[in-house]
Protein backbone atom coordinates (compact mmCIF):
# COMPACT_ATOMS: atom_id res chain seq x y z
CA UNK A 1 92.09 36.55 34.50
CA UNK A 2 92.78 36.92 38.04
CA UNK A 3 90.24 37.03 40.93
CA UNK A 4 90.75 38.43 44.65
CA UNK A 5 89.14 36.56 47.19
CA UNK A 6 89.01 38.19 50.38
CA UNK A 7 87.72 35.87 53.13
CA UNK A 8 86.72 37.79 56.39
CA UNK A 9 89.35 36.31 59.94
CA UNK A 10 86.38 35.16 61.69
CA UNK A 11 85.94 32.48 58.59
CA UNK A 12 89.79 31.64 57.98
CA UNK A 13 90.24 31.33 61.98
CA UNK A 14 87.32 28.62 61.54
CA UNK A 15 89.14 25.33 60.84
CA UNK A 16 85.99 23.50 59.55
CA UNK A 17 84.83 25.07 56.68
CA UNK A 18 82.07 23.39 54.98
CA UNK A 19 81.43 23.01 51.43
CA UNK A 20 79.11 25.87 51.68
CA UNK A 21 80.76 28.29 53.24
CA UNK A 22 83.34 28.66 50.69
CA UNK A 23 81.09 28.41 48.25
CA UNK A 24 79.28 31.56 49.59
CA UNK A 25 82.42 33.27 49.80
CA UNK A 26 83.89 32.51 46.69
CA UNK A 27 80.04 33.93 45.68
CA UNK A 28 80.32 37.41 47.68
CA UNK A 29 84.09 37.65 46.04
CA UNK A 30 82.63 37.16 42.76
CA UNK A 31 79.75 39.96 43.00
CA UNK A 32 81.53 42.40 44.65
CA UNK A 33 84.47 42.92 41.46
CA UNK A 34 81.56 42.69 39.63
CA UNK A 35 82.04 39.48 37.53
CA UNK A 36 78.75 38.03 38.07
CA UNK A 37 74.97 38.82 38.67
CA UNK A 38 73.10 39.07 42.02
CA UNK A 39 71.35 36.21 40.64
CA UNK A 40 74.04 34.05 39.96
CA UNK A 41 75.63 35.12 42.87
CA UNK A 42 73.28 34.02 45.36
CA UNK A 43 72.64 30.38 43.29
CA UNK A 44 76.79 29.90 43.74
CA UNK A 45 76.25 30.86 47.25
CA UNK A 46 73.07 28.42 48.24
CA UNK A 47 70.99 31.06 49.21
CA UNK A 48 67.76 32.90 47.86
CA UNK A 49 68.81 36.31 46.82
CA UNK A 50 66.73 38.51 49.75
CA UNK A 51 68.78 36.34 51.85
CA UNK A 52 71.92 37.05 50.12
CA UNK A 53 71.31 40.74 50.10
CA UNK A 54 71.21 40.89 53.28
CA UNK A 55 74.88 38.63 53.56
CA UNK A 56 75.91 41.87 51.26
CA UNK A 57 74.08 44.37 53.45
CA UNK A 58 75.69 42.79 56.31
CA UNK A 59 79.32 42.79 55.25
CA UNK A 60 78.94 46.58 53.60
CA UNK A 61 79.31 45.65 50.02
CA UNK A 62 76.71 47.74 47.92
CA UNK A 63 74.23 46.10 45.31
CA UNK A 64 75.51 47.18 41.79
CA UNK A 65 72.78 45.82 39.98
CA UNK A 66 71.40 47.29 36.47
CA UNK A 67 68.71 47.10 33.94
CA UNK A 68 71.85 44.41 32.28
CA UNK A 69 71.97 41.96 35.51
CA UNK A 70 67.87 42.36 35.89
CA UNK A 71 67.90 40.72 32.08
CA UNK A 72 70.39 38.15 32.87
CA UNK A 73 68.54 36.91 36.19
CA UNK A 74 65.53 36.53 34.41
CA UNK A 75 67.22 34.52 31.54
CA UNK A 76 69.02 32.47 33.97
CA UNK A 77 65.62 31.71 35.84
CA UNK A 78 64.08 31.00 32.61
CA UNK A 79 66.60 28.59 31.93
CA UNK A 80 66.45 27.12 35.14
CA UNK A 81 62.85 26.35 34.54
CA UNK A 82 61.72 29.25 37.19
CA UNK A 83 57.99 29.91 37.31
């Protein structure tokens, strides 16, 4: 398997990248070729998933969620012990 992560200049001219901000890229990567959830996504990333929608929103990258993801975000929060 191979997976393309494209990390925007402003972040690679950054010299101190936390933890957390590659985690939230290696996130966005992820979701945009499609080879996680929204929900998954936004726990890689840190973040609740309004506020990674709107990382999405803000870098142009469209939600391609389905009726599929929907079911796997609510088994993943069910596993997670979500109420």
């Amino acid at each position: 398997m191979q997976v393309k992560i494209d990390i925007p200049d402003e972040i690679i001219q950054n010299k101190t990248l936390s933890q957390a901000d590659w985690l939230r890229e290696v996130a966005v990567s992820l979701f945009q070729q499609e080879l996680i959830t929204l929900g998954t996504a936004s726990h890689i990333a840190g973040m609740q998933q309004l506020e990674f929608q709107g990382l999405l929103f803000d870098r142009g990258i469209s939600l391609h969620y389905d009726i599929d993801d929907y079911k796997a975000d609510i088994e993943s929060l069910r596993s997670n012990n979500w109420r």
